[in-house]
Protein backbone atom coordinates (compact mmCIF):
# COMPACT_ATOMS: atom_id res chain seq x y z
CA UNK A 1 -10.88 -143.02 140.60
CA UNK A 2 -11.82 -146.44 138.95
CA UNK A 3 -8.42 -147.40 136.75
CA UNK A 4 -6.98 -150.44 134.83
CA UNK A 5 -3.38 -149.50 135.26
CA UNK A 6 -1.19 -152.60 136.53
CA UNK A 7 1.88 -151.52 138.52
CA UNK A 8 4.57 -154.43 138.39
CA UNK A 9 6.84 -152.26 140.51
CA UNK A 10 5.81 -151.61 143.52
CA UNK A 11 7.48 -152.70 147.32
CA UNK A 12 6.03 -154.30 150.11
CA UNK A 13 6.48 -152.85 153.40
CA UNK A 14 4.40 -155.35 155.73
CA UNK A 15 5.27 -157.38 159.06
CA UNK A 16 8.37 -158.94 157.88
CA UNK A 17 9.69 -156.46 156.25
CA UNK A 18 9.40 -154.13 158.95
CA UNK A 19 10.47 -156.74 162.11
CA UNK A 20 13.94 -156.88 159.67
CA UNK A 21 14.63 -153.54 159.41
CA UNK A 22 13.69 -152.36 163.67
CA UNK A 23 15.84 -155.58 163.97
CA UNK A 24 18.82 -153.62 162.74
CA UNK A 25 19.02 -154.57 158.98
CA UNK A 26 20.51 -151.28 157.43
CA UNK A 27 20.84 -149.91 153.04
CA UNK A 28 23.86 -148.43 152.17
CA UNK A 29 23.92 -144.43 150.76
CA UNK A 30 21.21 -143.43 153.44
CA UNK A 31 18.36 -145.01 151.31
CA UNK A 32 15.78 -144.18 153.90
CA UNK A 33 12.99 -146.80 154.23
CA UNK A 34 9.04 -145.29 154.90
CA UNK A 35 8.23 -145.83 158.07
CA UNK A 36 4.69 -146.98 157.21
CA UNK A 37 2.81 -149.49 154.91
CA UNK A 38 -0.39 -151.07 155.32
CA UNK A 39 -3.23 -152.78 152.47
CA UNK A 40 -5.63 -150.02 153.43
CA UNK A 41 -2.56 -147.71 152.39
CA UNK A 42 -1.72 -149.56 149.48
CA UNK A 43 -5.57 -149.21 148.30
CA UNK A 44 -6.00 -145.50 149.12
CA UNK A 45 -2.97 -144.95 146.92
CA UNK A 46 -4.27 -147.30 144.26
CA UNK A 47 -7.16 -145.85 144.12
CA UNK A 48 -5.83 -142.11 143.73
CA UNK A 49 -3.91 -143.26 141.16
CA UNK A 50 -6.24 -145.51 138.76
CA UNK A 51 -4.04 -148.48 139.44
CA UNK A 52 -6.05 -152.06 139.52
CA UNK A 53 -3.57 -153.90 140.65
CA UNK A 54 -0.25 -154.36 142.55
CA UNK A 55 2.63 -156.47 141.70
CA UNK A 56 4.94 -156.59 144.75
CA UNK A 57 8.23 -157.16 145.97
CA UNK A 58 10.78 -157.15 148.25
CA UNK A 59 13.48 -155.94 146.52
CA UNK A 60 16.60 -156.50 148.61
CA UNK A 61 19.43 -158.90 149.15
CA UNK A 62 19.35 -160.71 152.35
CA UNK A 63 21.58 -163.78 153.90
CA UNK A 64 22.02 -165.34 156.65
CA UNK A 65 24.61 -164.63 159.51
CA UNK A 66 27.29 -166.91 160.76
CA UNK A 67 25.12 -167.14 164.10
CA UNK A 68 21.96 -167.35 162.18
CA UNK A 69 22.44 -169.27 158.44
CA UNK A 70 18.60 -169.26 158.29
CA UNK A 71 18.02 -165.74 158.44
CA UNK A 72 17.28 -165.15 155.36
CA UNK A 73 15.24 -168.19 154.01
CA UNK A 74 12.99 -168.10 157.32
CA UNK A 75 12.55 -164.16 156.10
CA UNK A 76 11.70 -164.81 152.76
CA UNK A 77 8.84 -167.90 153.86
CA UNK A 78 7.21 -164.91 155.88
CA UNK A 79 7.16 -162.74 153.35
CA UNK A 80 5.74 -164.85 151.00
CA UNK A 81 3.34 -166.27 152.88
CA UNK A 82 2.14 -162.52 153.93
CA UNK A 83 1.88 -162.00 150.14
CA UNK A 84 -0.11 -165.02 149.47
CA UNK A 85 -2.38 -163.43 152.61
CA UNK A 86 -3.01 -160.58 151.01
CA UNK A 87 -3.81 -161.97 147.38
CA UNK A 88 -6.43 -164.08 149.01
CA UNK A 89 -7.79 -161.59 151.20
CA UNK A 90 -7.93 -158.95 148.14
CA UNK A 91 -9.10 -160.80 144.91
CA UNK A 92 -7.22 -159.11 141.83
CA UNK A 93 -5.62 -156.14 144.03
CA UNK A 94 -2.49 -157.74 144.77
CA UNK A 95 0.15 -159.75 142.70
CA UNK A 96 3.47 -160.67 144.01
CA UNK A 97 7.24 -161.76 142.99
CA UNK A 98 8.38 -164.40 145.23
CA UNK A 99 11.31 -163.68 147.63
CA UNK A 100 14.20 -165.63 147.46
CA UNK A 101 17.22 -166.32 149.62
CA UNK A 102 20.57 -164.37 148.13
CA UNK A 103 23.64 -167.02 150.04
CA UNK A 104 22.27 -169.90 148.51
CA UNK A 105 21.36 -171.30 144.94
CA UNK A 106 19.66 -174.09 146.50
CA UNK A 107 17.31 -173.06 149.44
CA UNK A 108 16.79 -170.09 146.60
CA UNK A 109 15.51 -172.88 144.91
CA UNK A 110 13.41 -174.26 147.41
CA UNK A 111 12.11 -171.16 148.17
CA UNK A 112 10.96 -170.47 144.80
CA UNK A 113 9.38 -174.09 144.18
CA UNK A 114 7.33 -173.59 147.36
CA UNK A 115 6.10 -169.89 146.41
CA UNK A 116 5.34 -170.91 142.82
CA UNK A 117 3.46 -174.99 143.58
CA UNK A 118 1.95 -174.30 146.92
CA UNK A 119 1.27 -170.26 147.17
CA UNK A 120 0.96 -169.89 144.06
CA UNK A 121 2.48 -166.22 143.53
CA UNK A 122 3.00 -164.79 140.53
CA UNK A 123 6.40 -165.07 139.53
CA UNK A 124 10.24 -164.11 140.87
CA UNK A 125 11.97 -161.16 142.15
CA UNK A 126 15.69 -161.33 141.52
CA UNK A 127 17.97 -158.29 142.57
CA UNK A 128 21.09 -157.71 139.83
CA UNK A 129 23.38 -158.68 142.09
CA UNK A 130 23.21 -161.36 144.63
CA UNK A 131 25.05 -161.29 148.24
CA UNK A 132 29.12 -161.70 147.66
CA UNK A 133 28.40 -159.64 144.07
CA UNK A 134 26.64 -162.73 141.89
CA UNK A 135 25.83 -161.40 138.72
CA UNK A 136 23.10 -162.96 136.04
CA UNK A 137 25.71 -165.00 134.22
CA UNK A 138 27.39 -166.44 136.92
CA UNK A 139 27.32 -170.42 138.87
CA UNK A 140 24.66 -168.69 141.79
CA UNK A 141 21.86 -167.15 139.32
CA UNK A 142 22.06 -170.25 136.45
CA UNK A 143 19.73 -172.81 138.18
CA UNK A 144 17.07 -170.51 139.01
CA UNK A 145 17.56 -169.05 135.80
CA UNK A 146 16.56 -172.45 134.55
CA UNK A 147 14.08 -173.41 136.84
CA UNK A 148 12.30 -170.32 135.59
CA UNK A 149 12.71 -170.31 132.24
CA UNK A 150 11.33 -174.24 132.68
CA UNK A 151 8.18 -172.81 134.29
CA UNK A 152 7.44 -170.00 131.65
CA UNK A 153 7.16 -167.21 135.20
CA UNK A 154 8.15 -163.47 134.91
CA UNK A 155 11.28 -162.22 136.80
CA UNK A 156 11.60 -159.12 137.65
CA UNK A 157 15.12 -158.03 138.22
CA UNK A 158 16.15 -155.21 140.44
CA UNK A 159 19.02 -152.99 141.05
CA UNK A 160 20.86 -153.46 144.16
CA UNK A 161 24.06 -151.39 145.28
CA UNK A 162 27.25 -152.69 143.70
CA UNK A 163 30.11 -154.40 145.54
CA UNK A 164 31.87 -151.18 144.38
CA UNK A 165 29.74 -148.74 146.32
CA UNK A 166 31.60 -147.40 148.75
CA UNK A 167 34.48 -146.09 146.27
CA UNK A 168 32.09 -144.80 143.02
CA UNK A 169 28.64 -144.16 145.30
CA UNK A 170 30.20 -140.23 146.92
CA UNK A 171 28.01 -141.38 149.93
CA UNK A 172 24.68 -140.41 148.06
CA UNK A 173 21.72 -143.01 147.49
CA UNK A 174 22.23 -145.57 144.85
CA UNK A 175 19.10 -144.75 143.57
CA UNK A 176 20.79 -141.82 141.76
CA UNK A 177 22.43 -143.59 139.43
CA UNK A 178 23.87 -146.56 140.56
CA UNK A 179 20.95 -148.85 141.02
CA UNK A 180 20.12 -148.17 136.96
CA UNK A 181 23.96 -148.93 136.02
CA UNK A 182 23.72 -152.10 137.79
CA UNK A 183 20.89 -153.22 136.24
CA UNK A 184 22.67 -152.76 132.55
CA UNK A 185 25.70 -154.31 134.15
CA UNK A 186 23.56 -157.89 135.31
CA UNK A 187 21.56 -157.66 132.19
CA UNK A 188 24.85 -157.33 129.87
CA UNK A 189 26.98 -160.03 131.71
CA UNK A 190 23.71 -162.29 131.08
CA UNK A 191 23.84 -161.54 127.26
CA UNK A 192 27.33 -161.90 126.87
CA UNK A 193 27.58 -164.96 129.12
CA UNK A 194 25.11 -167.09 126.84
CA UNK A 195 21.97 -166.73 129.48
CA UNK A 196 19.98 -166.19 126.35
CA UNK A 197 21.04 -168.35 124.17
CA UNK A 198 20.32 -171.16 126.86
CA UNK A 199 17.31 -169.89 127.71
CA UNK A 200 15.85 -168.03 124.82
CA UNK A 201 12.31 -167.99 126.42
CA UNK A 202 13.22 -165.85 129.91
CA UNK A 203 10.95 -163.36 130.71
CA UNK A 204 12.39 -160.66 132.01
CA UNK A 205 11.31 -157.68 133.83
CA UNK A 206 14.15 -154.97 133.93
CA UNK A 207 13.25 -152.00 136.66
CA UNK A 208 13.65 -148.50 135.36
CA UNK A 209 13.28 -149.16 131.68
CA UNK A 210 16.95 -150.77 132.21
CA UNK A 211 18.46 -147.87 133.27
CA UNK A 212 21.18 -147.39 130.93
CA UNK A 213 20.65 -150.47 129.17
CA UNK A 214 19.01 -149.22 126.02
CA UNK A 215 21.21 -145.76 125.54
CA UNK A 216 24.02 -148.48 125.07
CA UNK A 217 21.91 -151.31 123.32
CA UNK A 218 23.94 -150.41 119.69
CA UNK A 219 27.28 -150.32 121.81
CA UNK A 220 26.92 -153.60 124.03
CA UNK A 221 25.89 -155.78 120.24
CA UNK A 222 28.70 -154.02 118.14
CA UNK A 223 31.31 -155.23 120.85
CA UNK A 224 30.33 -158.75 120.04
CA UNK A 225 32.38 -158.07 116.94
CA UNK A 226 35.06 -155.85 118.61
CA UNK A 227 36.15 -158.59 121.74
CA UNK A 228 34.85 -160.64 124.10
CA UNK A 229 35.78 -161.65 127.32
CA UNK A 230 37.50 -164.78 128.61
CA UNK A 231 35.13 -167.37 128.15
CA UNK A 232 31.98 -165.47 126.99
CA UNK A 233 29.65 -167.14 124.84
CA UNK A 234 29.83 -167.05 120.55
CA UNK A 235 26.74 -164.29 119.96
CA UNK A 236 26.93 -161.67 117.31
CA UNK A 237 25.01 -158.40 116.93
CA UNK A 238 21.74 -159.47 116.20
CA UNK A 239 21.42 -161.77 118.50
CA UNK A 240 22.10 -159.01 121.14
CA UNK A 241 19.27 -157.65 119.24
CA UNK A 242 17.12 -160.20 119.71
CA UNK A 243 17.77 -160.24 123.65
CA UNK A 244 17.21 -156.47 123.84
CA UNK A 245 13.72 -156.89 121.90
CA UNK A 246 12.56 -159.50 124.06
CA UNK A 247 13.03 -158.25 127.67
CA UNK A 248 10.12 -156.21 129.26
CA UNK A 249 11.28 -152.43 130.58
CA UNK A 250 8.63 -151.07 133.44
CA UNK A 251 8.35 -147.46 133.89
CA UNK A 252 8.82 -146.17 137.26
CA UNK A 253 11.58 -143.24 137.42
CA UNK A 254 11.48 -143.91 133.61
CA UNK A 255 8.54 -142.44 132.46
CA UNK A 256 9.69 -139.28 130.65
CA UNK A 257 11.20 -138.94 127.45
CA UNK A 258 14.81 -139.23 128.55
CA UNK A 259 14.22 -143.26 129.30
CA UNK A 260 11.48 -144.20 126.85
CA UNK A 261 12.66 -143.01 123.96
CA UNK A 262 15.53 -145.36 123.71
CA UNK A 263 13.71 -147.99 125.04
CA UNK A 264 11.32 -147.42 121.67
CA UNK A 265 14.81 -147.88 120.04
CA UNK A 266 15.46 -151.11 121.19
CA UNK A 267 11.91 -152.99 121.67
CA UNK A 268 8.31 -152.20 121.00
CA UNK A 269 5.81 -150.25 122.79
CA UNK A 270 4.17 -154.13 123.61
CA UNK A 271 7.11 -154.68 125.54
CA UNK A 272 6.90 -151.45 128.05
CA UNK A 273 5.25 -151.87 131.81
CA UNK A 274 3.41 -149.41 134.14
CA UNK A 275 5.44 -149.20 137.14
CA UNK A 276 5.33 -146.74 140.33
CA UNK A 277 8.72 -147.24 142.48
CA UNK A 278 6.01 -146.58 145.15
CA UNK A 279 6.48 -146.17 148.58
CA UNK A 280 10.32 -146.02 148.29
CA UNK A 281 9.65 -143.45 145.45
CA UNK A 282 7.27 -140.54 147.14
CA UNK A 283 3.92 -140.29 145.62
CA UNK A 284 4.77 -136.68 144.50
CA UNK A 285 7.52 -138.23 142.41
CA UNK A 286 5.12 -141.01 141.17
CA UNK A 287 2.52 -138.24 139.60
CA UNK A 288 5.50 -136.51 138.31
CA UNK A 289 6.46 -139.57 136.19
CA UNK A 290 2.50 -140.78 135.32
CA UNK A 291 2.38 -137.09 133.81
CA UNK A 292 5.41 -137.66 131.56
CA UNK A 293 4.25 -140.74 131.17
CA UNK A 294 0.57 -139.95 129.62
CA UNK A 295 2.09 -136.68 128.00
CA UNK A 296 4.67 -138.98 125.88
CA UNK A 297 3.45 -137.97 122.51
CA UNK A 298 5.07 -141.22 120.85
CA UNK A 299 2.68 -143.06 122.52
CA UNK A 300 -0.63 -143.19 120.88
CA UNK A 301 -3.58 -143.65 123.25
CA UNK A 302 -4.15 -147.68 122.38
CA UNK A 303 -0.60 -148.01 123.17
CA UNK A 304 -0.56 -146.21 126.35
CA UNK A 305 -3.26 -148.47 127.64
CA UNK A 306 -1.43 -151.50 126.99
CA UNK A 307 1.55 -150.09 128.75
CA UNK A 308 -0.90 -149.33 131.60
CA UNK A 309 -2.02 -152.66 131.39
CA UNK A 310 -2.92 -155.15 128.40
CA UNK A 311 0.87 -155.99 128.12
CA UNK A 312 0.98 -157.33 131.53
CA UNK A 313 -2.06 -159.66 131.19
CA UNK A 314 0.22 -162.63 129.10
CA UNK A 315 2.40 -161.93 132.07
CA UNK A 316 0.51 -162.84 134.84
CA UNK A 317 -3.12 -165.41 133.73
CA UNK A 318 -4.32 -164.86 137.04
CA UNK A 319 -5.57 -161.37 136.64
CA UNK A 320 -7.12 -162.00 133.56
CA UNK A 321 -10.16 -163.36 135.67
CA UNK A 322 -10.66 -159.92 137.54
């Protein structure tokens, strides 16, 4: 199968990834991890699947130890030199969202700077919460909230597990529903924290359609009017509006009715993603959602194939040329 279809969410499983885990690094809620990922994989799947090309990421939190502080940004180099490997070795086949450190705004920083001006990867992956439970909003996310909004690069934000796991989780996988409610709580703390308003032109990538984000769009503005919190920023309705029109929502897990058609409630069909969860989502699970996906009758067929892939293209230039 020969196919356009851009997947922005999709996880890389290569070297790195895999020394950290047989080196002992564990998920909470028995996420299991596949034991196997290679590019040949990667294309096989891509090419079952009419998918051109493959945004990846790395989609967890790590930090350094008390023994070993550099843990985590000597991780994230490998990784994203591996990436920039891989986008060089396969022209147009592979994007990827730079991995940053989580215990530290500034190598973070670093990090990112090197990924973006010497690698040159394709924009940002930022989990919804950060190591010690940093939420967009917050002192840890604001300068690389800046530094991306200055450089005009996509984000794609992630769900991670909550501090509060272990007493709302019932031992089951986050990816049930606790991954999606983080995401609307990271995204909502930004909005209500003035994120938007100081940096109107963020481009944000929200896993999952949101999750619950756009069931409670209406909710989250009309509480503008109803209370803030302590030292939340002056926004009204509208302006949660605006915020709610303007972030990007990618499909994978969220390609059925259930999550797209309140994501059509709260932004336009230019604003929706092709994404695959794949490998941490099994590929039976992917075709389930690419058949809800194409059968979504509020979709007509020019709009589907910008989900599938002319609304990433503004996203990321570089594929443009392939």
């Amino acid at each position: 199968m020969t196919g356009r279809r851009i997947d922005v969410h999709t996880h890389y499983l290569g070297p790195a990834v895999a020394e950290m885990f047989a080196s002992g690094f564990s998920l909470a809620g028995g996420y299991k991890i596949p034991a196997q990922w290679s590019p040949d994989a990667a294309l096989a799947f891509m090419e079952r699947h009419g998918i051109q090309t493959q945004i990846l990421s790395a989609p967890w939190s790590f930090a350094g130890t008390e023994t070993d502080p550099e843990l985590a940004t000597r991780f994230c180099r490998a990784v994203n030199e591996e990436y920039a490997d891989l986008i060089k070795r396969y022209p147009g086949r592979f994007g990827a969202f730079a991995a940053i450190p989580a215990d530290d705004s500034q190598r973070a920083l670093a990090e990112l700077r090197y990924a973006l001006d010497e690698l040159r990867l394709d924009g940002v992956l930022l989990t919804s919460n950060a190591v010690g439970g940093h939420y967009l909003g917050g002192d840890h996310y604001e300068p690389i909230l800046a530094e991306i909004h200055e450089r005009g690069v996509p984000a794609f934000v992630h769900p991670r597990n909550p501090p509060c796991l272990d007493a709302v989780g019932f031992g089951r996988s986050p990816s049930v529903v606790e991954f999606t409610f983080d995401t609307a709580r990271t995204v909502t703390n930004a909005i209500y924290t003035g994120v938007f308003q100081r940096y109107p032109a963020l481009k944000l990538i929200l896993a999952h359609c949101g999750g619950p984000l756009p069931s409670l769009g209406w909710r989250i503005a009309e509480h503008t009017e109803m209370g803030m919190g302590p030292g939340d920023a002056d926004i009204d309705p509208a302006h949660v509006t605006r915020v709610l029109r303007g972030l990007y929502y990618e499909t994978a897990l969220a390609g059925s009715r259930n999550s797209l058609l309140p994501t059509l409630e709260v932004t336009g069909p230019d604003h929706v993603l092709f994404g695959t969860d794949w490998p941490l989502a099994p590929e039976a699970t992917v075709i389930h959602n690419i058949d809800n996906l194409t059968a979504f009758e509020n979709l007509t067929a020019e709009q589907l194939s910008a989900v599938e892939h002319d609304n990433a293209l503004p996203l990321f230039p570089r594929l443009t040329q392939h």
